[in-house]
PDB file of N, CA and C in Angstrom:
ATOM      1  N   UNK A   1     113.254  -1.639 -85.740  1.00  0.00           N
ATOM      2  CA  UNK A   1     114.150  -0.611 -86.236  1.00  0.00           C
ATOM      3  C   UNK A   1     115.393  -0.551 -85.351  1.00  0.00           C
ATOM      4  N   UNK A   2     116.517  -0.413 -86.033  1.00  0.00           N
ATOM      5  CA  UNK A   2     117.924  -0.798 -85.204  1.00  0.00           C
ATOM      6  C   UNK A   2     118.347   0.759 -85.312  1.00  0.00           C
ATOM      7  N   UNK A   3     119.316   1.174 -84.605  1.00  0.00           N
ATOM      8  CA  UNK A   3     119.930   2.526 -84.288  1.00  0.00           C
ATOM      9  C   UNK A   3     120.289   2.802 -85.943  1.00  0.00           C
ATOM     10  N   UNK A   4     121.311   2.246 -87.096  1.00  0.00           N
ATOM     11  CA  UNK A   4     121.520   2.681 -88.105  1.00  0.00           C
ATOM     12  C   UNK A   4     120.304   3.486 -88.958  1.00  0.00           C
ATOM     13  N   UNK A   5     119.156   2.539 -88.820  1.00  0.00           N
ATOM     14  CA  UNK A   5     117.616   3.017 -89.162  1.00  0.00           C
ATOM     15  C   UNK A   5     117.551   4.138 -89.473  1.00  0.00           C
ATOM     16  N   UNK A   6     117.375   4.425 -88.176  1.00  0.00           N
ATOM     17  CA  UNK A   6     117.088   5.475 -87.377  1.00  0.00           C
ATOM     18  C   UNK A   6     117.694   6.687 -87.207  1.00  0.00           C
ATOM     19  N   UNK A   7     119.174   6.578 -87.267  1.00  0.00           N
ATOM     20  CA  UNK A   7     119.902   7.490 -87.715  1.00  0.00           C
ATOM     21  C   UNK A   7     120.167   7.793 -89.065  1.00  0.00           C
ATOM     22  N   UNK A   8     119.682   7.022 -90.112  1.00  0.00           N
ATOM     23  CA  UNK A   8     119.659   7.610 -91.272  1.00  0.00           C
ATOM     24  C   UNK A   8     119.003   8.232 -91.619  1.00  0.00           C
ATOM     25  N   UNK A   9     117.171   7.629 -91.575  1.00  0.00           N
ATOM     26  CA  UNK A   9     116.171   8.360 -91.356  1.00  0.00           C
ATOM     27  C   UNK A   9     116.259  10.173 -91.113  1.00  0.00           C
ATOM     28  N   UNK A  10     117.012  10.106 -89.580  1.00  0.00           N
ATOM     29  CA  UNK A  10     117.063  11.562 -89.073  1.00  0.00           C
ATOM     30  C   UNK A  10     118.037  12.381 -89.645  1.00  0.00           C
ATOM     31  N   UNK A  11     119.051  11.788 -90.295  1.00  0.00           N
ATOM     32  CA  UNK A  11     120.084  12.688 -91.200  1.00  0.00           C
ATOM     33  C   UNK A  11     119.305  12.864 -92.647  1.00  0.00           C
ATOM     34  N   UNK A  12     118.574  12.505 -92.991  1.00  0.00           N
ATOM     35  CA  UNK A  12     117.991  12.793 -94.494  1.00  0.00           C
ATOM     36  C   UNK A  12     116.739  13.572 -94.164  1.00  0.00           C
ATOM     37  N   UNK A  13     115.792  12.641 -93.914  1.00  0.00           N
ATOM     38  CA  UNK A  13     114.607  12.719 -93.800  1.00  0.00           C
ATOM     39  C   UNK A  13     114.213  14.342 -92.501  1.00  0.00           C
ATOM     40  N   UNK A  14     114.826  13.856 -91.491  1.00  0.00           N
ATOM     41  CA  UNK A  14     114.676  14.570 -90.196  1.00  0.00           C
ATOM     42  C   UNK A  14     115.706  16.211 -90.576  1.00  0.00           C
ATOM     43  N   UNK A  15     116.613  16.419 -91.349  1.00  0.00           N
ATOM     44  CA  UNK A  15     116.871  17.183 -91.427  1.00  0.00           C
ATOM     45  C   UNK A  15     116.057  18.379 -92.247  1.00  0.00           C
ATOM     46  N   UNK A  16     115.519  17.843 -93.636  1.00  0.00           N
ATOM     47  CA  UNK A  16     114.452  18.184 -94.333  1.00  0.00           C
ATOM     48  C   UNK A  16     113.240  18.861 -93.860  1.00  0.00           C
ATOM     49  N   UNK A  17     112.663  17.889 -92.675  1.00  0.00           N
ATOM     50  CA  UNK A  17     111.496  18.322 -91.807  1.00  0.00           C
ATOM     51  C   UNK A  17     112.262  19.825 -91.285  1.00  0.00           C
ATOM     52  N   UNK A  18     113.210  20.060 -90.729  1.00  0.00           N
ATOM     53  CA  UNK A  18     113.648  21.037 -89.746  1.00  0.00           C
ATOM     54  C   UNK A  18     113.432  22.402 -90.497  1.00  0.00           C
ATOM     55  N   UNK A  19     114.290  22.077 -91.740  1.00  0.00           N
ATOM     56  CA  UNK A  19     114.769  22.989 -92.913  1.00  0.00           C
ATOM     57  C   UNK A  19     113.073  23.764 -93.411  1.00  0.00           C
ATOM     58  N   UNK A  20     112.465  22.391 -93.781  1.00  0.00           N
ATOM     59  CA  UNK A  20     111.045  23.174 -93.925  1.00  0.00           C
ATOM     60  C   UNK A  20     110.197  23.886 -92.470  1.00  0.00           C
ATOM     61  N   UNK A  21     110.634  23.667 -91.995  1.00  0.00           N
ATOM     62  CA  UNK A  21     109.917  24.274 -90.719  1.00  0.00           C
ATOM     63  C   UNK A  21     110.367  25.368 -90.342  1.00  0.00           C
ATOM     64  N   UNK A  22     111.586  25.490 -90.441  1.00  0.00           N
ATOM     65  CA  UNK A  22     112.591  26.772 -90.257  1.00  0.00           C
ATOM     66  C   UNK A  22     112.083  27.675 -91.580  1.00  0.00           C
ATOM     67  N   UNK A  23     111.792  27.336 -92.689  1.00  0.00           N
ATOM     68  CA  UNK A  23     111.648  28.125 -93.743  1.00  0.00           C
ATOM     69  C   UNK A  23     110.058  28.892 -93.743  1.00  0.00           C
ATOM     70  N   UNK A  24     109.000  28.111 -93.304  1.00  0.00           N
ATOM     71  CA  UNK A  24     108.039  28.188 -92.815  1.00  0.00           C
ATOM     72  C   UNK A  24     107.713  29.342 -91.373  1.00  0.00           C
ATOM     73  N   UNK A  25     108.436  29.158 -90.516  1.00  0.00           N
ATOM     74  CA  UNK A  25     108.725  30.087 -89.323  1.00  0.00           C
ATOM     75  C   UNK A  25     108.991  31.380 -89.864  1.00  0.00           C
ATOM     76  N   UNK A  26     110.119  31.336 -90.678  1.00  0.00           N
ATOM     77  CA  UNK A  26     110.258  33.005 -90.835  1.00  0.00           C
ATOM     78  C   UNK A  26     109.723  33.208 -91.961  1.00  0.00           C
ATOM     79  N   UNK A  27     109.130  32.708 -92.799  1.00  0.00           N
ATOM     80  CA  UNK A  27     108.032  33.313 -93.518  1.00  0.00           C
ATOM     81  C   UNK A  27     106.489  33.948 -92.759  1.00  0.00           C
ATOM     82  N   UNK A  28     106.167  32.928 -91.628  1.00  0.00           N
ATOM     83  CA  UNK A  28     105.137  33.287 -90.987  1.00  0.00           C
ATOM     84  C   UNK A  28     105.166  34.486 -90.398  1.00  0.00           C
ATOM     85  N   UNK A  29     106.445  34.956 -90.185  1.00  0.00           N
ATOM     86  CA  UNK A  29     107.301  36.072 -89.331  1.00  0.00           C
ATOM     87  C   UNK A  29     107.125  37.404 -89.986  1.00  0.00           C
ATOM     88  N   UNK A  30     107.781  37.209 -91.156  1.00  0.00           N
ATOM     89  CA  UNK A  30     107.939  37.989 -91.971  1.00  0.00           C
ATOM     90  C   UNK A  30     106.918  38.221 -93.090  1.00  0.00           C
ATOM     91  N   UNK A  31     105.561  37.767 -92.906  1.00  0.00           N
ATOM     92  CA  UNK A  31     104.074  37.837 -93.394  1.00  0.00           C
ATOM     93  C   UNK A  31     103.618  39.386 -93.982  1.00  0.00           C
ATOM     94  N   UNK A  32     103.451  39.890 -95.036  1.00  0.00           N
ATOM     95  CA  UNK A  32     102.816  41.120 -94.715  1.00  0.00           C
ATOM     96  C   UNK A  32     101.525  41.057 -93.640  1.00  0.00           C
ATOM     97  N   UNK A  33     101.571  42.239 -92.780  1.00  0.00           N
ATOM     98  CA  UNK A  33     100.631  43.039 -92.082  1.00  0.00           C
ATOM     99  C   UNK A  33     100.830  42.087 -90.315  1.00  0.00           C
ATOM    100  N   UNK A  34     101.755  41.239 -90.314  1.00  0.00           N
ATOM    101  CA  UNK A  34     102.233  40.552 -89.602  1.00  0.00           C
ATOM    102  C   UNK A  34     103.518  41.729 -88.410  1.00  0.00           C
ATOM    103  N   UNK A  35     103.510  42.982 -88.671  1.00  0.00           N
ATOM    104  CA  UNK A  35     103.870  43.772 -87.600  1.00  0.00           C
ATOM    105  C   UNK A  35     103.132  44.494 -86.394  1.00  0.00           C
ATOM    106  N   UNK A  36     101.926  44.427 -87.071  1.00  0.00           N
ATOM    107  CA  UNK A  36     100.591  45.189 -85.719  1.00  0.00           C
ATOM    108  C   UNK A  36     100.264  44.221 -85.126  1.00  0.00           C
ATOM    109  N   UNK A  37     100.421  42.794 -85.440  1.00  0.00           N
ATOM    110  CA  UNK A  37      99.927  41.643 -84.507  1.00  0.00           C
ATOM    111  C   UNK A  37     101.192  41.489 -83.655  1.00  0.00           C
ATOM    112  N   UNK A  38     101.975  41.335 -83.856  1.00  0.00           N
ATOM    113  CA  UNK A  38     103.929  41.419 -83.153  1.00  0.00           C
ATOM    114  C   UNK A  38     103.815  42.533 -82.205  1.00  0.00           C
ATOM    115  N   UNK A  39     103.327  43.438 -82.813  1.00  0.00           N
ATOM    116  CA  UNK A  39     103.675  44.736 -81.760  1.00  0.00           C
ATOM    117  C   UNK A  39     102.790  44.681 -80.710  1.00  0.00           C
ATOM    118  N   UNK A  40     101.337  43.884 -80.900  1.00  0.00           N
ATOM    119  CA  UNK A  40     100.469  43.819 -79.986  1.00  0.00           C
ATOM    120  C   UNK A  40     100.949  43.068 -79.293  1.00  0.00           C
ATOM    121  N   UNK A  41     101.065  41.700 -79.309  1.00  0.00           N
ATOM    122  CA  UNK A  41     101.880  40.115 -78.540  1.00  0.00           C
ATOM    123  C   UNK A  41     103.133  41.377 -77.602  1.00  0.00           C
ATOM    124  N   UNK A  42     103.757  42.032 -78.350  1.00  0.00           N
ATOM    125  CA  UNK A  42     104.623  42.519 -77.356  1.00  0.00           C
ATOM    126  C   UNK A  42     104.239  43.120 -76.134  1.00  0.00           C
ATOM    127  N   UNK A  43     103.306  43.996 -76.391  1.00  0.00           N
ATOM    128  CA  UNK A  43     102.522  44.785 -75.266  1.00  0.00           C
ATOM    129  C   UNK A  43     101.860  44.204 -74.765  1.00  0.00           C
ATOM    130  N   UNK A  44     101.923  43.195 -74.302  1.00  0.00           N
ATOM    131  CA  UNK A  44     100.620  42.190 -73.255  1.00  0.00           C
ATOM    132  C   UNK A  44     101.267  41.938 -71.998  1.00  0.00           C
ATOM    133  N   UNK A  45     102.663  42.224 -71.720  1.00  0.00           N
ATOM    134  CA  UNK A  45     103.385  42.114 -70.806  1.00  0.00           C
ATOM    135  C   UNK A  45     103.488  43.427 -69.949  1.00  0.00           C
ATOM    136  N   UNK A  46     103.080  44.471 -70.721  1.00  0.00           N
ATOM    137  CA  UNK A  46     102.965  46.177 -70.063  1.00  0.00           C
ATOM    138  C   UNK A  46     102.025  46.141 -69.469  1.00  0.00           C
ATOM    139  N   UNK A  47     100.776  45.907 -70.006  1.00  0.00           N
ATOM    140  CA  UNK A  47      99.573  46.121 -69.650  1.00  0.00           C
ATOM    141  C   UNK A  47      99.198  45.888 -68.581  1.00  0.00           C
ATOM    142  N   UNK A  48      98.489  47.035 -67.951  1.00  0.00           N
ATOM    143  CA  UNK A  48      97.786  46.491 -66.122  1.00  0.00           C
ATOM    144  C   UNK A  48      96.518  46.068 -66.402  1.00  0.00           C
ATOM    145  N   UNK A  49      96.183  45.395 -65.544  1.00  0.00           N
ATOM    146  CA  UNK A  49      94.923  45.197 -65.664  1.00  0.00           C
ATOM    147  C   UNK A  49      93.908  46.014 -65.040  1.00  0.00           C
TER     148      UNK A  49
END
């Protein structure tokens, strides 16, 4: 595989991957019932032991 390859590959193909992953992320985000688990992850840094 020569650099042109490879850079085409990542402008078509590789951009696609990102786009779905990005679309995927803030869906996971934005999940119903997906705020009491967020709010917990937040508070793990307060907490004493």
């Amino acid at each position: 595989m020569d650099y042109n390859t490879l850079r085409h590959f990542a402008d078509s193909w590789g951009l696609l991957a990102m786009t779905v992953f990005f679309i995927g992320a803030v869906l996971f985000a934005l999940r119903p019932g997906s705020r009491e688990s967020a709010e917990q992850a937040a508070q793990i840094p307060l907490k004493e032991d």
